[in-house]
PDB file of N, CA and C in Angstrom:
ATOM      1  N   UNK A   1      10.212 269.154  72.811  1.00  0.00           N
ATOM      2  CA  UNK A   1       9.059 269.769  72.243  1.00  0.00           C
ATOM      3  C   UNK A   1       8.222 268.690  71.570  1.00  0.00           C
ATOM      4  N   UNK A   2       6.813 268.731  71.449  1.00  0.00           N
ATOM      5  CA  UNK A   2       5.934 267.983  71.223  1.00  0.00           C
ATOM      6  C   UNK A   2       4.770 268.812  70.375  1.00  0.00           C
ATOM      7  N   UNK A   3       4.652 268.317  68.953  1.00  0.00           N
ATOM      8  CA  UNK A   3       4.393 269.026  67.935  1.00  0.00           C
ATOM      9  C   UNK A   3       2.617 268.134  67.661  1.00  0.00           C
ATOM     10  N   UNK A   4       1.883 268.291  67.887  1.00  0.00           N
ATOM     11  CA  UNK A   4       0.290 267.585  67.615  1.00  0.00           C
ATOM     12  C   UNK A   4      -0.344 268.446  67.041  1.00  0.00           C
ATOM     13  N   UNK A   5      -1.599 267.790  66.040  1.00  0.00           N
ATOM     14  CA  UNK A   5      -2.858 268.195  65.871  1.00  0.00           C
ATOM     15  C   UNK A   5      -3.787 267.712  66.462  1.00  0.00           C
ATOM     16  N   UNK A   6      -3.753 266.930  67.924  1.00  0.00           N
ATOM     17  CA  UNK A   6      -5.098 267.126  69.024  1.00  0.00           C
ATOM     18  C   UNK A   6      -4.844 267.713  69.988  1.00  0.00           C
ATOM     19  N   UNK A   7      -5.791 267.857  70.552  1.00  0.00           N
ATOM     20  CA  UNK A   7      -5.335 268.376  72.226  1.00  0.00           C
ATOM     21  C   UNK A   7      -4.460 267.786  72.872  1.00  0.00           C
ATOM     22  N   UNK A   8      -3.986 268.659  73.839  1.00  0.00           N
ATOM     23  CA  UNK A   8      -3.263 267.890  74.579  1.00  0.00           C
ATOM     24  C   UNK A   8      -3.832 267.932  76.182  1.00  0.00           C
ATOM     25  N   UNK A   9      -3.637 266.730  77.372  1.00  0.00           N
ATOM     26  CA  UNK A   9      -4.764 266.816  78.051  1.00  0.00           C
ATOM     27  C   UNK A   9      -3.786 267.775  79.383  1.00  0.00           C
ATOM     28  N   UNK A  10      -2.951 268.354  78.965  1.00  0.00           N
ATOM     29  CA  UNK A  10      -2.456 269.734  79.809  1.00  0.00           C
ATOM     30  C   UNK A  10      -3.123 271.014  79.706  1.00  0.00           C
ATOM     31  N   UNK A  11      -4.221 271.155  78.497  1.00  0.00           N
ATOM     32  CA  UNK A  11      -5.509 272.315  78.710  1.00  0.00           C
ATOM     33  C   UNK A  11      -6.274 271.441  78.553  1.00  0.00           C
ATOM     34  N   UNK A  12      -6.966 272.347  78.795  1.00  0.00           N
ATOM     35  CA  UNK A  12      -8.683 272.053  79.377  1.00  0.00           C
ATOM     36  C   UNK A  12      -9.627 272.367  78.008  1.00  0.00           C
ATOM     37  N   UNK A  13      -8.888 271.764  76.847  1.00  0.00           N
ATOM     38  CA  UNK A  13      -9.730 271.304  75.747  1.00  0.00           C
ATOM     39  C   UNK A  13     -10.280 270.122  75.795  1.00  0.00           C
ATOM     40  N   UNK A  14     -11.869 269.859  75.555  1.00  0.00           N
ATOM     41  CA  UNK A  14     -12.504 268.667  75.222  1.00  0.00           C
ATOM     42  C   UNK A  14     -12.595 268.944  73.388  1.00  0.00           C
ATOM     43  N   UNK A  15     -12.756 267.337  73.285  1.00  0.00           N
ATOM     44  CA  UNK A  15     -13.279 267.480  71.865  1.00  0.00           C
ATOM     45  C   UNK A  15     -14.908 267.316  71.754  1.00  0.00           C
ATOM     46  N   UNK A  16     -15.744 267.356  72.604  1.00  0.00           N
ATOM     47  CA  UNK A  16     -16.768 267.441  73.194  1.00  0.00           C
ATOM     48  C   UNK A  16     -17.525 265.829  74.133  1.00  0.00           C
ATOM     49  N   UNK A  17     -18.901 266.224  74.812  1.00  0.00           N
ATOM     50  CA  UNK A  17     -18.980 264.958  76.251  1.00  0.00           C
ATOM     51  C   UNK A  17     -18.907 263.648  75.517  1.00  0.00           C
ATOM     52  N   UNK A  18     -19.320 263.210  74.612  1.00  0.00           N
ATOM     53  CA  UNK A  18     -18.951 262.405  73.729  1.00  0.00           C
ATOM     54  C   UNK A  18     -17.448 261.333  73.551  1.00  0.00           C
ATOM     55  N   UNK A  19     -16.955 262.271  73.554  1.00  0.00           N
ATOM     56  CA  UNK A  19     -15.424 262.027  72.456  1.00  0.00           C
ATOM     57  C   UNK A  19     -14.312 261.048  73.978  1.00  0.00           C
ATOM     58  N   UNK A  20     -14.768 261.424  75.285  1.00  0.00           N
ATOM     59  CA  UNK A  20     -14.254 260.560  76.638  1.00  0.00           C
ATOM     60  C   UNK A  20     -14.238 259.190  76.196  1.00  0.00           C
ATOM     61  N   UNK A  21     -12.372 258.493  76.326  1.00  0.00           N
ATOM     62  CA  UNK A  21     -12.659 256.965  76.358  1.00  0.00           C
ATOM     63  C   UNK A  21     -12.350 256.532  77.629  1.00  0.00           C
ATOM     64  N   UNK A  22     -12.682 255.355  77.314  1.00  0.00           N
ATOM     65  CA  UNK A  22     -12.496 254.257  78.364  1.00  0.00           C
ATOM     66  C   UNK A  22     -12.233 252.673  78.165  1.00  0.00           C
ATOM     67  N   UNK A  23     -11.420 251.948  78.887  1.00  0.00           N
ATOM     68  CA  UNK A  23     -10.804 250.734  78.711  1.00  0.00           C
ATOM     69  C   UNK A  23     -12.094 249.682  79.133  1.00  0.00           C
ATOM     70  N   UNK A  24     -12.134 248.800  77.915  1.00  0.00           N
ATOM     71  CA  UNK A  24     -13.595 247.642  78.454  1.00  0.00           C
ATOM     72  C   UNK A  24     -12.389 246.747  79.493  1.00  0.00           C
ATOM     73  N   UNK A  25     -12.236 246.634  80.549  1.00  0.00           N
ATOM     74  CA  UNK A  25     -11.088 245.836  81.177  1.00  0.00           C
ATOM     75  C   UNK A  25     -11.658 244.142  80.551  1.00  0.00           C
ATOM     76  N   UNK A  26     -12.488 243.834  80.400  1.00  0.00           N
ATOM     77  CA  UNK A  26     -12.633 242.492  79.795  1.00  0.00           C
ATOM     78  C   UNK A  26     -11.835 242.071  78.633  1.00  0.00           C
ATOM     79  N   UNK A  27     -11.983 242.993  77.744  1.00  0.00           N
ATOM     80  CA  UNK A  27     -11.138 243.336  75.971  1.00  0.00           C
ATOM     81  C   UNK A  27      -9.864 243.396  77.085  1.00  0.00           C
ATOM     82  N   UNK A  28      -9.487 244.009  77.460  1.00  0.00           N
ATOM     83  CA  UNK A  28      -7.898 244.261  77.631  1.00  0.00           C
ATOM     84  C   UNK A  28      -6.953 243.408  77.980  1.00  0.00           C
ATOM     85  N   UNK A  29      -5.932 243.231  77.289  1.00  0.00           N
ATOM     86  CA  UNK A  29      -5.263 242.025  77.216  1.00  0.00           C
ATOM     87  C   UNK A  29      -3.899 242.218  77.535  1.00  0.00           C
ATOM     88  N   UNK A  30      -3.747 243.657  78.171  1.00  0.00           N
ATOM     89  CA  UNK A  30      -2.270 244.201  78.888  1.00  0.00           C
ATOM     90  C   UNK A  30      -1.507 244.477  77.618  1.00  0.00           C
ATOM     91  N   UNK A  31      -1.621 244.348  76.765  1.00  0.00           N
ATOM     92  CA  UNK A  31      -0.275 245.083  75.875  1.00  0.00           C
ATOM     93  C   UNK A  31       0.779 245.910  75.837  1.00  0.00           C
ATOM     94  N   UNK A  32       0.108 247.063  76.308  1.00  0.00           N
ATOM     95  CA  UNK A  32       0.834 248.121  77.014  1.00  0.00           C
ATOM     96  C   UNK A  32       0.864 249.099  75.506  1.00  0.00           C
ATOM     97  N   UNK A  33       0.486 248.399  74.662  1.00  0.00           N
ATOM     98  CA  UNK A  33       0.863 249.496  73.035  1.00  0.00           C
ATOM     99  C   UNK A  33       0.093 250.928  74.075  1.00  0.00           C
ATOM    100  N   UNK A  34      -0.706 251.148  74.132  1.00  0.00           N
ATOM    101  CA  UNK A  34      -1.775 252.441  74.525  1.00  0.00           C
ATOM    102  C   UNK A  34      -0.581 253.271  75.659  1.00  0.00           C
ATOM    103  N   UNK A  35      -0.313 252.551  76.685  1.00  0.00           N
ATOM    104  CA  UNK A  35       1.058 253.283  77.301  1.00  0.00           C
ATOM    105  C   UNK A  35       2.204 254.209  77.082  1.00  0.00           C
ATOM    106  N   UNK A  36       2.773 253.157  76.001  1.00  0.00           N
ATOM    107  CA  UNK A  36       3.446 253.781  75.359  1.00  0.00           C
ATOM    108  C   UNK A  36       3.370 255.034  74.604  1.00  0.00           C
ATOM    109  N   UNK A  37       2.229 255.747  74.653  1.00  0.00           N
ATOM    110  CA  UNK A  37       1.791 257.255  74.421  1.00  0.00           C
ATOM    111  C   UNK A  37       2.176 258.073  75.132  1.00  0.00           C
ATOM    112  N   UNK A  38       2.077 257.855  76.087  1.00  0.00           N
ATOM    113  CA  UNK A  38       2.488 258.430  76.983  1.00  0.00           C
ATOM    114  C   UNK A  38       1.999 259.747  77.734  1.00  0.00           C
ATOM    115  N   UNK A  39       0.628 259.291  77.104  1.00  0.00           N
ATOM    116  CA  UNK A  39      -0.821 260.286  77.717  1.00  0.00           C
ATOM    117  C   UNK A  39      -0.919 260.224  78.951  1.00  0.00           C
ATOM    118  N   UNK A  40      -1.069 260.944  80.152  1.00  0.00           N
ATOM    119  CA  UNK A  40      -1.200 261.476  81.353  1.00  0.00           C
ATOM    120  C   UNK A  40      -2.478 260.638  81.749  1.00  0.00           C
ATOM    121  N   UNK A  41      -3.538 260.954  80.898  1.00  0.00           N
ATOM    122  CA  UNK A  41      -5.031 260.179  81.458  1.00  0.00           C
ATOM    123  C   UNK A  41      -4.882 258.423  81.620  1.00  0.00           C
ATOM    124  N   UNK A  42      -3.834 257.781  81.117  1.00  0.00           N
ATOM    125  CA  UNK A  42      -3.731 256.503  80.710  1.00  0.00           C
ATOM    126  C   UNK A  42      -3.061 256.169  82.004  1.00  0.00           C
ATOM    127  N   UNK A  43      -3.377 255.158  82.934  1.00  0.00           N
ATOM    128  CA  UNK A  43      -2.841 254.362  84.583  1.00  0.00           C
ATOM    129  C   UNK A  43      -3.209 253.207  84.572  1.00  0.00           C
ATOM    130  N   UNK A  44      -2.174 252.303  85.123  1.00  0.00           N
ATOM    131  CA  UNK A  44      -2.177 250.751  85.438  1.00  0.00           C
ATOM    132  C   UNK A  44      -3.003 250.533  86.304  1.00  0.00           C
ATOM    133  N   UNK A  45      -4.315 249.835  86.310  1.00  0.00           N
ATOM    134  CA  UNK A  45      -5.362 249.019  87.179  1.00  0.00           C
ATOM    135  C   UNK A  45      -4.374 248.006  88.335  1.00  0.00           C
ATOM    136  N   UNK A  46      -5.012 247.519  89.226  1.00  0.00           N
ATOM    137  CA  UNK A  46      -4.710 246.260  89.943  1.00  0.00           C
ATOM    138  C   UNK A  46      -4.977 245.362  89.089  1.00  0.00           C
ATOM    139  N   UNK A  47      -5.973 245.263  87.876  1.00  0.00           N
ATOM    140  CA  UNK A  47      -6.221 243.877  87.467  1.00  0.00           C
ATOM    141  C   UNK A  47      -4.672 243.149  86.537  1.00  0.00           C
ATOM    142  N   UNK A  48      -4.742 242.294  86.451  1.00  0.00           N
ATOM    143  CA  UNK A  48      -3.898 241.481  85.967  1.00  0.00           C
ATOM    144  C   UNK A  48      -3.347 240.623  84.675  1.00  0.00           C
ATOM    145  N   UNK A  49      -3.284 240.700  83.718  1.00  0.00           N
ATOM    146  CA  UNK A  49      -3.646 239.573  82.319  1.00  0.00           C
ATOM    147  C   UNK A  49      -1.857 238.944  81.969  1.00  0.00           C
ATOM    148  N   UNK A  50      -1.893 237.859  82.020  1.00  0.00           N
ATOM    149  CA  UNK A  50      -0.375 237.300  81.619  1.00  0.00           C
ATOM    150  C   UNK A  50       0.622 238.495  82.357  1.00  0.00           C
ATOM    151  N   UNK A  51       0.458 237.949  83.853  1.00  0.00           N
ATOM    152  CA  UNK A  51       1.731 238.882  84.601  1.00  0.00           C
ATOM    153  C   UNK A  51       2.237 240.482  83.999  1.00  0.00           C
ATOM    154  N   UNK A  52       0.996 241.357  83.487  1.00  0.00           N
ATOM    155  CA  UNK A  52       0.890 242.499  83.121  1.00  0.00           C
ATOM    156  C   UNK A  52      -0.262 243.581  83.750  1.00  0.00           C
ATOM    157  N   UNK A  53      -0.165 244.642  84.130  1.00  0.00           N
ATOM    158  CA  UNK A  53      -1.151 244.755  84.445  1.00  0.00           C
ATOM    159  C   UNK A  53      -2.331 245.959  83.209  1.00  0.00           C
ATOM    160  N   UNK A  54      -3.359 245.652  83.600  1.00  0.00           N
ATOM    161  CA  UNK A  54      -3.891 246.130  82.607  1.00  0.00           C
ATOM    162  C   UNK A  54      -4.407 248.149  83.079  1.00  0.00           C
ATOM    163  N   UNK A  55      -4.914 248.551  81.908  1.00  0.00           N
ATOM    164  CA  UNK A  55      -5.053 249.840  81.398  1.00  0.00           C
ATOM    165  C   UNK A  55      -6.146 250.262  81.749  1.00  0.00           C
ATOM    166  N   UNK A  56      -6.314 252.135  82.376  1.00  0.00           N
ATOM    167  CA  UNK A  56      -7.664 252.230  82.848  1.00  0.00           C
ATOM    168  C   UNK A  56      -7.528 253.810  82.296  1.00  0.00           C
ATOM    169  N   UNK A  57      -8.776 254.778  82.217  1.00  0.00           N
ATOM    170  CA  UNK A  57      -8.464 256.057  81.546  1.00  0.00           C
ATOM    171  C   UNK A  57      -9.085 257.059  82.284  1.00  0.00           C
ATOM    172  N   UNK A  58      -8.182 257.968  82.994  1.00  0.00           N
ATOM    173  CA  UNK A  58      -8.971 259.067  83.503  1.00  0.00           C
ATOM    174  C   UNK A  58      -9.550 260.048  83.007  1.00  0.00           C
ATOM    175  N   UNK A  59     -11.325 259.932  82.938  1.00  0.00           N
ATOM    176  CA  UNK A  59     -12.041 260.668  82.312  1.00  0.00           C
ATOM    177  C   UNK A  59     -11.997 261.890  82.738  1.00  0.00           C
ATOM    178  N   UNK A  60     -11.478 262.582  83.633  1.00  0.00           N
ATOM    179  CA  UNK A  60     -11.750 263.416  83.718  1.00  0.00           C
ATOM    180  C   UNK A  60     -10.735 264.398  83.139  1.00  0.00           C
ATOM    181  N   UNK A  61      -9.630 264.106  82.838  1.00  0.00           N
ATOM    182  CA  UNK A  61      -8.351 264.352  82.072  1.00  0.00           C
ATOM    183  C   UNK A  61      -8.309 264.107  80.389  1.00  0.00           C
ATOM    184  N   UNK A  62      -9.165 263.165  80.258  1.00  0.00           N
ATOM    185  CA  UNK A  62      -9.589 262.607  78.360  1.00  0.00           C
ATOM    186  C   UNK A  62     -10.104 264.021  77.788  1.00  0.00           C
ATOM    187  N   UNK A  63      -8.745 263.928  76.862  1.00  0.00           N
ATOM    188  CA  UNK A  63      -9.452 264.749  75.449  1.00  0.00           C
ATOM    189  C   UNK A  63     -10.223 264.232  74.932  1.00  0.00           C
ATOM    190  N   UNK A  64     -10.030 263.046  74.358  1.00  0.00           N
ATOM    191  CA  UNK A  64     -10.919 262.508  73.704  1.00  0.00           C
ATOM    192  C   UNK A  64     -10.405 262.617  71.750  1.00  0.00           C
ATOM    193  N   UNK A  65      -8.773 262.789  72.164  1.00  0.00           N
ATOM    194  CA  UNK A  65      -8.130 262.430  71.035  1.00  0.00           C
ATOM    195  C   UNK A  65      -8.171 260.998  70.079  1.00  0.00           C
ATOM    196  N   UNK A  66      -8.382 260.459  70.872  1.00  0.00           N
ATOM    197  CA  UNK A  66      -8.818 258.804  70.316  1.00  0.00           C
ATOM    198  C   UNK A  66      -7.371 257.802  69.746  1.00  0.00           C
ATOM    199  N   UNK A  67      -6.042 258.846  69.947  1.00  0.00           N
ATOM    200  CA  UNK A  67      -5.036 258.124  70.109  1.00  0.00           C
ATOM    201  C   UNK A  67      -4.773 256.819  69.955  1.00  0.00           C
ATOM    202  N   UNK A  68      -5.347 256.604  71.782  1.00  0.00           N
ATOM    203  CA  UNK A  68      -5.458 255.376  72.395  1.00  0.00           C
ATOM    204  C   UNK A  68      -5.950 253.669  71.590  1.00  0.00           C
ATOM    205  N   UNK A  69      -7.285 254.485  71.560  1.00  0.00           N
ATOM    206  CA  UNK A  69      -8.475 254.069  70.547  1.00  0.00           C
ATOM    207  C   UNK A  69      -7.748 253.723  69.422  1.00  0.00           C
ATOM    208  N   UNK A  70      -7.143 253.952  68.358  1.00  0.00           N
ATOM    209  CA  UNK A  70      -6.328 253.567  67.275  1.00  0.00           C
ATOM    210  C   UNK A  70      -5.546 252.337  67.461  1.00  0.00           C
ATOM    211  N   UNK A  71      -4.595 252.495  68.334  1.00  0.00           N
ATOM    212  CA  UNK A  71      -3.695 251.858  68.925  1.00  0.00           C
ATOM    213  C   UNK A  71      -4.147 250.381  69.074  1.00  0.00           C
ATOM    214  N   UNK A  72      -5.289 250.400  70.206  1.00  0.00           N
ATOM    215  CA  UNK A  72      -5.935 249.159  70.597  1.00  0.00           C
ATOM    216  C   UNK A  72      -6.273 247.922  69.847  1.00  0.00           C
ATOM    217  N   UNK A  73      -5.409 247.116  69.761  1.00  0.00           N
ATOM    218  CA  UNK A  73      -5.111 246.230  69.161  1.00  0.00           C
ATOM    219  C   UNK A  73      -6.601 245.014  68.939  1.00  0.00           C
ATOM    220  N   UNK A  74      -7.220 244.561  70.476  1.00  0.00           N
ATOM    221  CA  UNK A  74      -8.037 244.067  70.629  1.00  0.00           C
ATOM    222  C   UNK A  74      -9.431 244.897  70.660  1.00  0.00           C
ATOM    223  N   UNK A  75      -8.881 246.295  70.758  1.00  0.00           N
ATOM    224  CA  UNK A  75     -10.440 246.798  70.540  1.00  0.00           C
ATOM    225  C   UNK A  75     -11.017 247.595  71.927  1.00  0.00           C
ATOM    226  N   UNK A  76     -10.215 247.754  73.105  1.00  0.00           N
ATOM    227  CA  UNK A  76     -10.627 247.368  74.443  1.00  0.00           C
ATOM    228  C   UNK A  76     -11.177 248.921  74.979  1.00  0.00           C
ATOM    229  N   UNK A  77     -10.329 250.265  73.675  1.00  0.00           N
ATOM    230  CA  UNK A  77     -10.695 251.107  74.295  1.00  0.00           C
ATOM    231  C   UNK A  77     -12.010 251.855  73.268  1.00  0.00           C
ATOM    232  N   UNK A  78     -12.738 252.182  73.896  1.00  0.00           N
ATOM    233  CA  UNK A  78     -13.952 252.619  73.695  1.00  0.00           C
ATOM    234  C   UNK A  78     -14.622 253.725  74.018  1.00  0.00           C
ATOM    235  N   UNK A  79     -15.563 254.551  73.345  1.00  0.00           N
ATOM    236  CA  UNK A  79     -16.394 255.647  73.791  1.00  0.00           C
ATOM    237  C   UNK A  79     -17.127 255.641  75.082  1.00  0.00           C
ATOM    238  N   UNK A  80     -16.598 256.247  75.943  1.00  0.00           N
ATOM    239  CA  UNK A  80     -17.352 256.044  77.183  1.00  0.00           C
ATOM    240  C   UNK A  80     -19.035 255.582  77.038  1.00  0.00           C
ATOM    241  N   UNK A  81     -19.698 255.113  78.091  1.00  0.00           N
ATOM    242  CA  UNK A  81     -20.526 254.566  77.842  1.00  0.00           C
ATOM    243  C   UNK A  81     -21.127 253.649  76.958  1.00  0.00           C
ATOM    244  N   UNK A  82     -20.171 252.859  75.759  1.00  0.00           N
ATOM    245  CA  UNK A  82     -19.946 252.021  74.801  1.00  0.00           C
ATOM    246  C   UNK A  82     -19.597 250.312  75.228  1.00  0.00           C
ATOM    247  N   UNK A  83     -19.199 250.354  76.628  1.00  0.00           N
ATOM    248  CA  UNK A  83     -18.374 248.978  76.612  1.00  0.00           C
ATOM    249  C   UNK A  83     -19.294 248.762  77.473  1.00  0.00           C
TER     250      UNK A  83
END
């Protein structure tokens, strides 16, 4: 069981068109911290950084909990249309 106060992206709650992130793949430096969430919208790119591969976010699945966004160490994930 999994106990939250955001959405979760198994309904079809937005936090409104706004609130969608997305990974600047330039900022992203593979960490994997954002992974480790283990959010559904969150998938490994082809691109590459220190034999890791880096992070990409399916908008169409984003709550727009901002989770991610917290997490991001370098900064990489962002308000859609932001990066």
């Amino acid at each position: 069981m999994i106990i939250t106060n955001r959405p979760c992206v198994l309904f079809p709650c937005k936090l409104g068109a706004d609130g969608v992130y997305e990974v600047d793949e330039e900022l992203c430096n593979a960490c994997q911290l954002c992974m480790k969430l283990g959010c559904p919208s969150m998938y490994h790119t082809e691109a590459v950084f220190k034999k890791r591969h880096k992070v990409a976010i399916d908008a169409s699945t984003c709550t727009g909990c901002s989770l991610c966004a917290q997490l991001c160490r370098p900064g990489a994930i962002v308000k859609a249309g932001t990066a």
